[in-house]
Each structure stands twice: as C-alpha cells, then as structure tokens.
C-alpha atoms as a PDB file:
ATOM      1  CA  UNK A   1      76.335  71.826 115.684  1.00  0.00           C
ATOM      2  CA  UNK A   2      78.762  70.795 113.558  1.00  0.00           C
ATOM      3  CA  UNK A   3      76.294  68.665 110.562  1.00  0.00           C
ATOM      4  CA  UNK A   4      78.397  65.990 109.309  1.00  0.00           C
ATOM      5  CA  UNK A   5      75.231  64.260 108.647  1.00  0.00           C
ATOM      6  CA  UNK A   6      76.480  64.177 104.713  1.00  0.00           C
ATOM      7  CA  UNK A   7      79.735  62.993 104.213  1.00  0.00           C
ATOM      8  CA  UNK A   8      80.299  59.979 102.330  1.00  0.00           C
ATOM      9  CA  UNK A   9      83.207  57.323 102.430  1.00  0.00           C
ATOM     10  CA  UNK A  10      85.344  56.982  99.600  1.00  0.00           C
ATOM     11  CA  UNK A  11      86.270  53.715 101.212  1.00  0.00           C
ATOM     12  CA  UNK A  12      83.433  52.600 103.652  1.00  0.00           C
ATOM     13  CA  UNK A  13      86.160  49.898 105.439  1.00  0.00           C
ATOM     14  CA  UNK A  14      88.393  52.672 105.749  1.00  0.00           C
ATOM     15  CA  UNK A  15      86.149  55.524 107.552  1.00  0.00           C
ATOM     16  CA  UNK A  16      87.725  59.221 108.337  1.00  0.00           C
ATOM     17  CA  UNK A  17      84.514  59.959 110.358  1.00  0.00           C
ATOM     18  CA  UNK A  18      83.899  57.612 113.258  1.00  0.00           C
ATOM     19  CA  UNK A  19      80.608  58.900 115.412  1.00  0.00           C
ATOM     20  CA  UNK A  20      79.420  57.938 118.700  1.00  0.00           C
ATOM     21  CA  UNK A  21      76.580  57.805 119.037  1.00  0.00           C
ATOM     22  CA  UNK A  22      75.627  58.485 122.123  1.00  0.00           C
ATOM     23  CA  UNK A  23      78.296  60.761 122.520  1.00  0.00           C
ATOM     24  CA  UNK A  24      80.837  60.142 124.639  1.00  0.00           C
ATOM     25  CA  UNK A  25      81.530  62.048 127.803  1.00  0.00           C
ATOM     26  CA  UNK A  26      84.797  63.714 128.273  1.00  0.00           C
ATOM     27  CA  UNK A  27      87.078  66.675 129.159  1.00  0.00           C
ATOM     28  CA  UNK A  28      88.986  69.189 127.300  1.00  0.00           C
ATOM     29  CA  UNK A  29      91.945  70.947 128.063  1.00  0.00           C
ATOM     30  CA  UNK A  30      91.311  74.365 126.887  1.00  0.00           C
ATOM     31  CA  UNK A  31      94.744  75.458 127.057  1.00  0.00           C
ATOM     32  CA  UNK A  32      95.669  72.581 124.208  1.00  0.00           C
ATOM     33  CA  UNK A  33      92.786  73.147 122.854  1.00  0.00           C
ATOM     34  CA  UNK A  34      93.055  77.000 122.162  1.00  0.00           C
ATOM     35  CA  UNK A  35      96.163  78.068 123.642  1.00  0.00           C
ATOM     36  CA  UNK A  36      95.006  81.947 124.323  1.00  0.00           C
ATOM     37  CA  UNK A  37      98.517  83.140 125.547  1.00  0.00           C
ATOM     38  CA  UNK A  38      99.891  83.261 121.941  1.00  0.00           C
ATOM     39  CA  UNK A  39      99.598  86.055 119.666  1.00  0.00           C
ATOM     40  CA  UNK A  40      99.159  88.847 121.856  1.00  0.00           C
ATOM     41  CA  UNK A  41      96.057  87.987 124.079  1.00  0.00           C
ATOM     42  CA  UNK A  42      95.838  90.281 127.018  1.00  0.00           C
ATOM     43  CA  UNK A  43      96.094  89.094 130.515  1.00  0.00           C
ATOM     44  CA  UNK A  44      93.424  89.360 132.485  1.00  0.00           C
ATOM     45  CA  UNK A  45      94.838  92.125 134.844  1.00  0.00           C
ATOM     46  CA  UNK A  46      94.350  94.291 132.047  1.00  0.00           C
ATOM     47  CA  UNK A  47      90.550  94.037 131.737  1.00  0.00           C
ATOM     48  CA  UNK A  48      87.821  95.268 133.628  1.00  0.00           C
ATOM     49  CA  UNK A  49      86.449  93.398 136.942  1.00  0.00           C
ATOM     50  CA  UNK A  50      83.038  93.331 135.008  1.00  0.00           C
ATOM     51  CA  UNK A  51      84.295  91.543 132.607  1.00  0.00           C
ATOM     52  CA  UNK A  52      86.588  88.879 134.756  1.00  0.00           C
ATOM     53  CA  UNK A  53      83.656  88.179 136.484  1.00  0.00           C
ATOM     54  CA  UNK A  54      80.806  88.291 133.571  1.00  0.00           C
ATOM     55  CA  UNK A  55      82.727  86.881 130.647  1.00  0.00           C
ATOM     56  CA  UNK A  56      83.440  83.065 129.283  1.00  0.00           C
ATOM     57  CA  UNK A  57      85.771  81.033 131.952  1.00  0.00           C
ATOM     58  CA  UNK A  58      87.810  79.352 129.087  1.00  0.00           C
ATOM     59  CA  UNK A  59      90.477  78.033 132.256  1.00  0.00           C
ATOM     60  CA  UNK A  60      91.226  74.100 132.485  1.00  0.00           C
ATOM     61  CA  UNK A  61      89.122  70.713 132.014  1.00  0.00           C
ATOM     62  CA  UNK A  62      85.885  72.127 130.747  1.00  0.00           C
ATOM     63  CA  UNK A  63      82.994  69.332 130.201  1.00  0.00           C
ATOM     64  CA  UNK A  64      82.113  67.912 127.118  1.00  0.00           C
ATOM     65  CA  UNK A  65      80.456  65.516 124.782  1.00  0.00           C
ATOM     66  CA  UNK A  66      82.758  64.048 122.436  1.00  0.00           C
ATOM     67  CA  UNK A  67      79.768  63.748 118.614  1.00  0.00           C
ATOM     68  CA  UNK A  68      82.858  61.812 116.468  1.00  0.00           C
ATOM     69  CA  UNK A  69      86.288  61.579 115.410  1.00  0.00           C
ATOM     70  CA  UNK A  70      87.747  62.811 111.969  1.00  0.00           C
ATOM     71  CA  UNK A  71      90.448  62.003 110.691  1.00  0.00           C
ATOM     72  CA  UNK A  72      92.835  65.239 108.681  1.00  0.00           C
ATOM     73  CA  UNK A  73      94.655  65.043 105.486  1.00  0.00           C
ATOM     74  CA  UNK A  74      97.621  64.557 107.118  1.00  0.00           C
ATOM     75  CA  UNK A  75      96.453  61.574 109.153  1.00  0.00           C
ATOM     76  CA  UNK A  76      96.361  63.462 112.491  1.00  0.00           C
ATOM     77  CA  UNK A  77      92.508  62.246 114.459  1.00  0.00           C
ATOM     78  CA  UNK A  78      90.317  65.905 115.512  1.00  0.00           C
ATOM     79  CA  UNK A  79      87.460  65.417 117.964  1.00  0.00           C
ATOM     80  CA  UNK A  80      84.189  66.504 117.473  1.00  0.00           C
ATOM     81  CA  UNK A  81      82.945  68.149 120.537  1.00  0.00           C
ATOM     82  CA  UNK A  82      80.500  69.791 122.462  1.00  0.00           C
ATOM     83  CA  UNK A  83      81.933  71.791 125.014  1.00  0.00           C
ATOM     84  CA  UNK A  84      80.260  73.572 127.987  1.00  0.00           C
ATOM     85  CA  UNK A  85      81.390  76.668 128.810  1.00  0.00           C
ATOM     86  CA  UNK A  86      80.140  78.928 132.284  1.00  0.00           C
ATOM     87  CA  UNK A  87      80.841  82.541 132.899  1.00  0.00           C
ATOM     88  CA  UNK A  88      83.375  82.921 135.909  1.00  0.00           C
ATOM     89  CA  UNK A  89      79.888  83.777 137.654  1.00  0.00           C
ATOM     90  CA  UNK A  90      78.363  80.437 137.253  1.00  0.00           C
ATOM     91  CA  UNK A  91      75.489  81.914 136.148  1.00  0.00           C
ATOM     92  CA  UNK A  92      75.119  81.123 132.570  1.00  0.00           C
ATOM     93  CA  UNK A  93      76.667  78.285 130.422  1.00  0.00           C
ATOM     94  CA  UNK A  94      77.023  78.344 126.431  1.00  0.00           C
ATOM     95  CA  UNK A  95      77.549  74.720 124.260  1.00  0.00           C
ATOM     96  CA  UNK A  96      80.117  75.395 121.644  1.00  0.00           C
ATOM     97  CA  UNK A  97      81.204  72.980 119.083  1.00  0.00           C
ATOM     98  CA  UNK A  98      84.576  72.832 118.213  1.00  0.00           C
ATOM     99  CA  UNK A  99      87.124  69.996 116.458  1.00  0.00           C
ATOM    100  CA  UNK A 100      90.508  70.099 119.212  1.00  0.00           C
ATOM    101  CA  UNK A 101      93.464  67.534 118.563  1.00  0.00           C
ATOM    102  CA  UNK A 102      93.345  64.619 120.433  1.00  0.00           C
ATOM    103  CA  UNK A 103      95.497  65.776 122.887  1.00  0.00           C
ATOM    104  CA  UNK A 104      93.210  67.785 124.231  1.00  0.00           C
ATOM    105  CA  UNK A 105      91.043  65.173 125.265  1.00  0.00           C
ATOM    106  CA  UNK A 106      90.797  62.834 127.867  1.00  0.00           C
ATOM    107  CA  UNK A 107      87.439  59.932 128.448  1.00  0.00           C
ATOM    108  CA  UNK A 108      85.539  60.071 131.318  1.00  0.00           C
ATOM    109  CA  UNK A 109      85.455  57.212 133.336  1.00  0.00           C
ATOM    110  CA  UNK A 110      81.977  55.369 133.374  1.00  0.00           C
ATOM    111  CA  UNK A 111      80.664  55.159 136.520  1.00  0.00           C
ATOM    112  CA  UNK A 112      78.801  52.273 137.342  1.00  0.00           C
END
C-alpha cells in the first residue's frame, strides 16, 4: 500500500493529499496509465502461449479503488489507486498500488 499515513500540510486549507475514505470505486485505463507499446515492449505474438495465457492481463478498464488524490509539484492531480489485476486465465488476481494521472481514471457510477 502506498502509506501516506505521515504527510503533513504546510498549509492545512490548502491540502496536496485529499483521501477518501472509503475509497472510491473506479476504473483505470491501463493503456494511459502505463502505455506498454513504448520503448520497445514486445508484442504478444512473440511470447510463448504459456505465458499469454498465465501472465498479468494489463488490457483496458481494469477495477479499482481510488485511496486519495495528490497533487505534483507542477500542479498536475495523481490518483492513488488500488488496482486489480487477473491473469488472462481468470484464475488468480493481484492488488497493485500505483499513482496514474487523472486521465486515466474514470468514477464509477453508484448504484442505488
């Protein structure tokens, strides 16, 4: 998890960390959030089938729980997420936290 349990505000009216608390739900666009096809990533006709069928699907709107916003240096807003990631089995699912730009986000809809 990503502990930002002890940052304090230089200007408490002002806050660069906003939390929710309880998270919020919502969904990430991987591809904004790491876009994979840069730098020389292979394609994935170039790996094994074990491994297209075994490994992390990192393809889409992946599910996630948004902890907090932050705001950068340069006054850009990262979220703080939880994101849950299956293999392209559907057999086993990971959490990873990660901070994305806000672009890569988008609120789920309460349901009521």
């Amino acid at each position: 998890m990503i502990n930002i349990d002890h940052w304090t505000e230089r200007w408490p009216d002002h806050p660069v960390i906003r939390t929710f608390d309880p998270p919020r739900a919502v969904k990430i666009d991987i591809g904004r959030a790491l876009p994979l096809g840069r730098g020389g990533a292979s394609r994935a006709d170039h790996v094994s089938m074990r491994v297209k069928t075994s490994a992390l699907y990192m393809s889409g709107y992946l599910d996630a729980a948004q902890q907090f916003w932050v705001k950068m240096h340069d006054g850009q807003w990262l979220a703080g997420v939880t994101v849950r990631v299956a293999d392209a089995g559907g057999t086993n699912l990971v959490e990873i936290d990660m901070l994305v730009t806000a672009d890569a986000i988008t609120e789920v809809p309460a349901t009521s």
